[in-house]
Protein backbone atom coordinates (compact mmCIF):
# COMPACT_ATOMS: atom_id res chain seq x y z
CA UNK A 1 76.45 85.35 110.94
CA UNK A 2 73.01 84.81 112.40
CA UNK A 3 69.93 87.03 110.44
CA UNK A 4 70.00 89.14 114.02
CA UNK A 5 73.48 90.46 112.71
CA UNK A 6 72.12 91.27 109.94
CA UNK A 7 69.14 93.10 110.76
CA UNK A 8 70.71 96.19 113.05
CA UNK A 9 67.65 98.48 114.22
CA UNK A 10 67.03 101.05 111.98
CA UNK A 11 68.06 104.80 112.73
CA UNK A 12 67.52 107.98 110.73
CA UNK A 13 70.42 108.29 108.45
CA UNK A 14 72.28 111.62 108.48
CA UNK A 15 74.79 112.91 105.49
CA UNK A 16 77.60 111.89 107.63
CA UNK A 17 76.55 108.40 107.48
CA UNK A 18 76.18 108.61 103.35
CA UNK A 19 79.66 110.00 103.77
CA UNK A 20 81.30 107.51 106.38
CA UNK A 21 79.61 104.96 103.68
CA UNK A 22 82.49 105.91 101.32
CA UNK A 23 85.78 105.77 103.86
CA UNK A 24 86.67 109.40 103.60
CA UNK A 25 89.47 109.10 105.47
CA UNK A 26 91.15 106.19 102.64
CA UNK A 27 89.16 108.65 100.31
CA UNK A 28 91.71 111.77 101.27
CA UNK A 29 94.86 109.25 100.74
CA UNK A 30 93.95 108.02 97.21
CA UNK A 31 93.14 111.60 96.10
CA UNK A 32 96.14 113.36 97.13
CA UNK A 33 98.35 110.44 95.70
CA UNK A 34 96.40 110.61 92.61
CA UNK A 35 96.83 114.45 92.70
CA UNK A 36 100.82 114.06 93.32
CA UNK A 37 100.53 111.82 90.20
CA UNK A 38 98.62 114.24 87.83
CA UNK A 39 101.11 116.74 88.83
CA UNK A 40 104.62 115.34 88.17
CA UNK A 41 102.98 113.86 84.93
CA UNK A 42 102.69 117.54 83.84
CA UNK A 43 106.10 118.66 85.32
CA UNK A 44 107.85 115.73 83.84
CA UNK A 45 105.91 115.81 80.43
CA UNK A 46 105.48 119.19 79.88
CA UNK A 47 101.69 118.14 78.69
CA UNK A 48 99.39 120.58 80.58
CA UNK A 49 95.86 119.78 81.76
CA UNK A 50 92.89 122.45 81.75
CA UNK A 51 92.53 123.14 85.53
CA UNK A 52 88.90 122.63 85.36
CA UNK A 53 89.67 119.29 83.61
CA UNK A 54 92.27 118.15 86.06
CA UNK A 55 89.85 119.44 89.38
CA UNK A 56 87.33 116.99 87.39
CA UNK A 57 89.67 114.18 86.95
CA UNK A 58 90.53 114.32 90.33
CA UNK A 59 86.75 114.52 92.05
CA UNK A 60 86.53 111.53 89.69
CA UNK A 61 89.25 109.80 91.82
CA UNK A 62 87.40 110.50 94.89
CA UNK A 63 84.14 109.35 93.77
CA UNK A 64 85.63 106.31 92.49
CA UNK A 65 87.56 105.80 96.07
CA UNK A 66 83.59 106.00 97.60
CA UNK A 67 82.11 103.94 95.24
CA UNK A 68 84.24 101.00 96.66
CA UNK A 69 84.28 102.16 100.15
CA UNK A 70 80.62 101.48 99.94
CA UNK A 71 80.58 98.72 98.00
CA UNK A 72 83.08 97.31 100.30
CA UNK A 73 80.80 98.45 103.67
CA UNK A 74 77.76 96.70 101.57
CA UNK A 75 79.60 93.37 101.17
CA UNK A 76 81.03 93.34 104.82
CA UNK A 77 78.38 94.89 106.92
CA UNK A 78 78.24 90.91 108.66
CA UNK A 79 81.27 91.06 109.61
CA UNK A 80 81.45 94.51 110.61
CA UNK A 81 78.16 94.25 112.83
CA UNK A 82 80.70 91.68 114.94
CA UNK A 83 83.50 93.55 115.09
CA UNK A 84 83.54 96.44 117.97
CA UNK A 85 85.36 99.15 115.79
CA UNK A 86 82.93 98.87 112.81
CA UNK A 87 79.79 98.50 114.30
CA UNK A 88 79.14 101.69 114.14
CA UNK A 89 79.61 102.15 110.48
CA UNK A 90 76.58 103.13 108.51
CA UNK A 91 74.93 99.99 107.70
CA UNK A 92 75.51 97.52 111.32
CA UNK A 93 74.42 100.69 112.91
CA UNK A 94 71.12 100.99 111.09
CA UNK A 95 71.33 103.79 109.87
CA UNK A 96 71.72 103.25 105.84
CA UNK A 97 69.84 100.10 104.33
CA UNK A 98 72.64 97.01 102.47
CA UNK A 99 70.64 97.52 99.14
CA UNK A 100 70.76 100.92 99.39
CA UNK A 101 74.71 101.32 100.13
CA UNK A 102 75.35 99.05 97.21
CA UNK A 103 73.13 101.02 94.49
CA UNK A 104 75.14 103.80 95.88
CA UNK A 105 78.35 102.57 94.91
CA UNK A 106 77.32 101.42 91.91
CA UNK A 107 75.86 104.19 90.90
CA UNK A 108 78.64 106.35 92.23
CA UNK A 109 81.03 103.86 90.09
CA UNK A 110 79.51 105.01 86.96
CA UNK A 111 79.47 108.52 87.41
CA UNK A 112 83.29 108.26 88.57
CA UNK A 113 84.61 106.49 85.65
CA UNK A 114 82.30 109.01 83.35
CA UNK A 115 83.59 111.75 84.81
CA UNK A 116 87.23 110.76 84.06
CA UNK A 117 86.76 110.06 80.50
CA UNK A 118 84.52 113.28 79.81
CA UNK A 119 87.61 115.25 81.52
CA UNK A 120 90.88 113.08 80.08
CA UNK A 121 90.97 109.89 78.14
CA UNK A 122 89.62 106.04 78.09
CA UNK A 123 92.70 104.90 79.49
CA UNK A 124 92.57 106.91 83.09
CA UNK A 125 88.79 105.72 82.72
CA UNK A 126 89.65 102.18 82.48
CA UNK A 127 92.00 102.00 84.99
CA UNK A 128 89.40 103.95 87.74
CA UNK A 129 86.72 101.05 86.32
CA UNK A 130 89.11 98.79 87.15
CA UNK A 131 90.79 100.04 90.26
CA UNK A 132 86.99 100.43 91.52
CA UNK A 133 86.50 96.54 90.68
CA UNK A 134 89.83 95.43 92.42
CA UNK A 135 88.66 96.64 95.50
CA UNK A 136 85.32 96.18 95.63
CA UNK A 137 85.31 92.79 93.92
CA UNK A 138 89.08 90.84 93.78
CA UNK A 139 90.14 91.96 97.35
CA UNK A 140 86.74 92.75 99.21
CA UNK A 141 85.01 89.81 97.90
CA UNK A 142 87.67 87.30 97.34
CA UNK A 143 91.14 87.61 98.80
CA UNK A 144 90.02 89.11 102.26
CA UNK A 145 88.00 86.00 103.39
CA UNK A 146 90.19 83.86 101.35
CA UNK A 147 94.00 83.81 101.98
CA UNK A 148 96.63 85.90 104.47
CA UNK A 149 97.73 87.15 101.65
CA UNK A 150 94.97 89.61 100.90
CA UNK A 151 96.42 92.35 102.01
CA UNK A 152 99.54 92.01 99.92
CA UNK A 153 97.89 90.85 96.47
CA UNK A 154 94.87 93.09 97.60
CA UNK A 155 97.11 96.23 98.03
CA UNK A 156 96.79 96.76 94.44
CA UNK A 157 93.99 98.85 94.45
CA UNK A 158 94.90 101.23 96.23
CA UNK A 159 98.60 101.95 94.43
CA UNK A 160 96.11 102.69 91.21
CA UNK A 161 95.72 106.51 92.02
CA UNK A 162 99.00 107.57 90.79
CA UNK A 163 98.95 106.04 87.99
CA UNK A 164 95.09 107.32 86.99
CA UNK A 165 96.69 110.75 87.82
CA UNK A 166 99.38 110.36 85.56
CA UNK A 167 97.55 108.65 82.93
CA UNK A 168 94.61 111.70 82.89
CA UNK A 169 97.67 113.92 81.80
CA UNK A 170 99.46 111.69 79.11
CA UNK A 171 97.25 108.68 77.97
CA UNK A 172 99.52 106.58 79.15
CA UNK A 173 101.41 104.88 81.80
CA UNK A 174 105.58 105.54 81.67
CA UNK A 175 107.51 103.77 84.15
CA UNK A 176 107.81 106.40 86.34
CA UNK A 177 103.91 105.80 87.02
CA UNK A 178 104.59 102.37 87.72
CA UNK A 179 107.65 103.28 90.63
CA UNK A 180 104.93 105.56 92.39
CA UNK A 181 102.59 102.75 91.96
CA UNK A 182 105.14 100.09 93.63
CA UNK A 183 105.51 102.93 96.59
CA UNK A 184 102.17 102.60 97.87
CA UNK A 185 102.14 98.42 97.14
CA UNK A 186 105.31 97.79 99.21
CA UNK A 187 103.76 100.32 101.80
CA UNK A 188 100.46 98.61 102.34
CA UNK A 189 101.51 95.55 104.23
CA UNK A 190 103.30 97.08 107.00
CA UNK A 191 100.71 99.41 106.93
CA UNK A 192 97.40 97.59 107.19
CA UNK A 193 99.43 94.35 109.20
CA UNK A 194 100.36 97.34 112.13
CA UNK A 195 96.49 97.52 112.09
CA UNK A 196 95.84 94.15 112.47
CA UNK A 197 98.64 93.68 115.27
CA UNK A 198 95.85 95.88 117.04
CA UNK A 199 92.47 94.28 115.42
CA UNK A 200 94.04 90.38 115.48
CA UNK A 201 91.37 89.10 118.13
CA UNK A 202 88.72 91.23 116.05
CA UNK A 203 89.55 89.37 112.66
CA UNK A 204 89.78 86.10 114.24
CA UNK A 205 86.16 86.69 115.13
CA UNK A 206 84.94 86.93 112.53
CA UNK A 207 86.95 84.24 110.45
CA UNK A 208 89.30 86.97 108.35
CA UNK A 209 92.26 85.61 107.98
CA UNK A 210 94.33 88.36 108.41
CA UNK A 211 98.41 87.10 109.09
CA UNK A 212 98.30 87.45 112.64
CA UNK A 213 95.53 85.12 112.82
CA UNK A 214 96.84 82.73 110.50
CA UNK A 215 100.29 82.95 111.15
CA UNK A 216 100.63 84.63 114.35
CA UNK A 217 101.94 88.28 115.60
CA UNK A 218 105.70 86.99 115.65
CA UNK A 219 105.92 86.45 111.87
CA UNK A 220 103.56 89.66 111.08
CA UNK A 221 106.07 91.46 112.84
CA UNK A 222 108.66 90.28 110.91
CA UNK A 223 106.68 90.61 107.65
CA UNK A 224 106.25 94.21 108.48
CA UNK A 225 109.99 94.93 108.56
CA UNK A 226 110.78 93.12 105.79
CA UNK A 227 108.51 94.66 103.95
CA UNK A 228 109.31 98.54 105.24
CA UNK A 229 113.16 97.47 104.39
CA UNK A 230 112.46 96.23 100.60
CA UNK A 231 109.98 99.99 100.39
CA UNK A 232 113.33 102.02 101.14
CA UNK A 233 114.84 101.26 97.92
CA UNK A 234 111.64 101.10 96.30
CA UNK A 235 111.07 104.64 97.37
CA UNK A 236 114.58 105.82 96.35
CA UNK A 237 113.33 104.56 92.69
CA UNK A 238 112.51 108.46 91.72
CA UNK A 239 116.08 109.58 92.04
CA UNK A 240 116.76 106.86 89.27
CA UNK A 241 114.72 108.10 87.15
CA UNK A 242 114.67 111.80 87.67
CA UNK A 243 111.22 111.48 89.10
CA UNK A 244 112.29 112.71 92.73
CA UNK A 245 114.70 115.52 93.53
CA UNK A 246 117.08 116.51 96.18
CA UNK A 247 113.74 117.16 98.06
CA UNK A 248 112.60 114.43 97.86
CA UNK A 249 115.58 112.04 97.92
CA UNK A 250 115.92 113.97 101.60
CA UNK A 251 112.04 113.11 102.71
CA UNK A 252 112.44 109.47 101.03
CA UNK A 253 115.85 108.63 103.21
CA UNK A 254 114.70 110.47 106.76
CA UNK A 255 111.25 108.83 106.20
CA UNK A 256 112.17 105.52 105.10
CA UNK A 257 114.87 105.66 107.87
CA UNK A 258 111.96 106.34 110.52
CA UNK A 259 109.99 104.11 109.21
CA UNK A 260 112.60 101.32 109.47
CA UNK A 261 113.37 102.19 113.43
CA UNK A 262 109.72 101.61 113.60
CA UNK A 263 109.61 98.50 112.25
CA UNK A 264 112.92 97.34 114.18
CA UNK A 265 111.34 98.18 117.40
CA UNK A 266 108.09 96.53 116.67
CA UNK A 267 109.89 93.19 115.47
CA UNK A 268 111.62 93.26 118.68
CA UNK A 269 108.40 93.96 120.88
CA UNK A 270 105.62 91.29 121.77
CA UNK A 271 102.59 93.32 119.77
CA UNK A 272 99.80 91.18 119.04
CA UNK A 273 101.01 88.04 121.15
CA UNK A 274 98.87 87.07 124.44
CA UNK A 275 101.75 88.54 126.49
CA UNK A 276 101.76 91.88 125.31
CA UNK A 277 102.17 94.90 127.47
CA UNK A 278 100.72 98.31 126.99
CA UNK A 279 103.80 99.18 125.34
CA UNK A 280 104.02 96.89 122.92
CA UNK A 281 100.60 97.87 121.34
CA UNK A 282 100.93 101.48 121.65
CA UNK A 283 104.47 100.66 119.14
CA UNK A 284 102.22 99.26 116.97
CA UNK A 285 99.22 101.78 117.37
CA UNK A 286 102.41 104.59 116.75
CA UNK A 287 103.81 101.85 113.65
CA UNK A 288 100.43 102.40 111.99
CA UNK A 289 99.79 106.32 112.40
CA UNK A 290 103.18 107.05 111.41
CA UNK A 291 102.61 104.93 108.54
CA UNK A 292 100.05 107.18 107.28
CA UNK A 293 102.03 110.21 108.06
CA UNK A 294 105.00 108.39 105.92
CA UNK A 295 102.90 108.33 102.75
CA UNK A 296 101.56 111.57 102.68
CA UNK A 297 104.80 113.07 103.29
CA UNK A 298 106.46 111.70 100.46
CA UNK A 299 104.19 111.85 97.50
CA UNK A 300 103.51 115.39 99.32
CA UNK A 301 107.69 115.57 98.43
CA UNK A 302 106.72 114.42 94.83
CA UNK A 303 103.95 117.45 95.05
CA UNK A 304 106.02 120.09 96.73
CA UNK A 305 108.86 119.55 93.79
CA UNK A 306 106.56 119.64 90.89
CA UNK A 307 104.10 121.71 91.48
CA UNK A 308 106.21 124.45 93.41
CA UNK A 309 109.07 124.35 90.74
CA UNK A 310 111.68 123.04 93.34
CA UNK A 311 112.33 119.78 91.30
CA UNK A 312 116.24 119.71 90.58
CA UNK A 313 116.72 115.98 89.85
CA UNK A 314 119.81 114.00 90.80
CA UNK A 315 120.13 112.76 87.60
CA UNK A 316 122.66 113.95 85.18
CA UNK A 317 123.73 116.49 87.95
């Protein structure tokens, strides 16, 4: 990127910008999925959690989400000065200083992962630290300007919350943690690749080799639905284990069943490809949104049964 990339003209910076610098919108997901985590870890344990302790274990999620937002917006303000849909972001725009979004996250980092162990245990601390340093340093630094795959290996990150959540509760991390955290890291592929269906000329900009760039919009359509039909059993993993209920084996089936006609119809479309019609991209603009709607439905399933005392497990019924 040439130094006039990387020297935007400055512009007063507002609290919405110090905001934006920590992806509030990702920061919303990760905290209700950590939430839905804390939750059933209580239902399913019996262990309760001071509700001042758990509020602070869960404003530690957050922070920890924003530290790597911005350490993330620090690391990639070139490329996002290039691309048309982040140059407005805080830093390409001008408005907050690169040295001064990255003390933020760091600073923000360490007042995350203190806040977790002041409110639960070293374990959920370790695993924020270290969910904070898979995003901001394995996926942002390396795997997203390093192989197609960085969305897949890179999706790691953000499956940590329920797990963190669970581990707050309990000190530790039962299988059941694990299933929720293999629901969000089968879901992030088809997820972030209906994105890129969208964003593929953007990425190829800038040299991120994102799948459709590398491999082309045919096989990241076919990706996606492979991917969306290995999460429907993934997702059903809660009935197993008498982690999910009737309510939620309902949400997981009509979802996942949705979710699946999505992907059908985008595989069949022309999304991405130079002869794409209107139609095709708006599948793939409604692929991604519903995506989002998916995943917040069903851990808000997972909430709905635990917290609400509505969780009659399949299990032994």
């Amino acid at each position: 990127m040439t130094d006039a990339l990387l020297v935007p003209q400055k512009r007063y910076a507002t609290a919405v910008d110090y905001l934006n610098l920590m992806k509030p919108r990702i920061m919303m997901l990760v905290v209700f999925t950590g939430f839905a985590g804390l939750v059933a870890a209580s239902s399913m344990t019996g262990v309760s959690m001071h509700p001042v302790m758990a509020a602070i274990a869960t404003l530690a999620v957050a922070l920890g989400s924003g530290a790597a937002g911005a350490i993330n917006m620090w690391y990639d303000s070139d490329i996002d000065a290039v691309m048309s849909r982040t140059s407005t972001r805080p830093i390409p725009s001008g408005a907050v200083p690169r040295d001064e979004a990255l003390a933020l996250g760091l600073i923000v980092s360490g007042v995350s992962v203190m806040l977790m162990w002041l409110a639960s245990n070293w374990l959920a601390a370790a695993l924020l630290a270290f969910s904070i340093f898979y995003y901001g340093v394995i996926y942002t630094m390396w795997l997203k300007r390093a192989t197609s795959q960085n969305i897949v290996i890179g999706g790691g990150a953000g499956a940590f919350p329920p797990v963190i959540g669970w581990a707050a509760v309990t000190g530790n991390m039962p299988l059941d943690a694990w299933i929720l955290f293999a629901i969000i890291f089968f879901w992030t592929p088809p997820h972030f690749w209906a994105l890129s269906l969208l964003a593929h000329k953007e990425y190829a900009k800038v040299s991120v080799p994102m799948l459709p760039v590398t491999h082309g919009a045919k096989v990241t359509r076919t990706q996606i639905l492979i991917y969306t039909l290995v999460l429907m059993p993934v997702s059903l993993l809660p009935l197993a284990t008498g982690l999910g209920g009737w309510i939620y084996g309902a949400a997981a089936l009509g979802l996942g069943a949705t979710f699946i006609a999505y992907a059908v119809g985008l595989s069949r479309s022309k999304a991405g490809g130079p002869d794409a019609e209107g139609a095709d991209m708006k599948l793939a603009k409604n692929t991604f949104v519903f995506s989002i709607f998916y995943l917040f439905a069903l851990f808000g399933a997972v909430l709905l049964e635990h917290a609400a005392g509505l969780h009659f497990p399949l299990v032994g019924a």
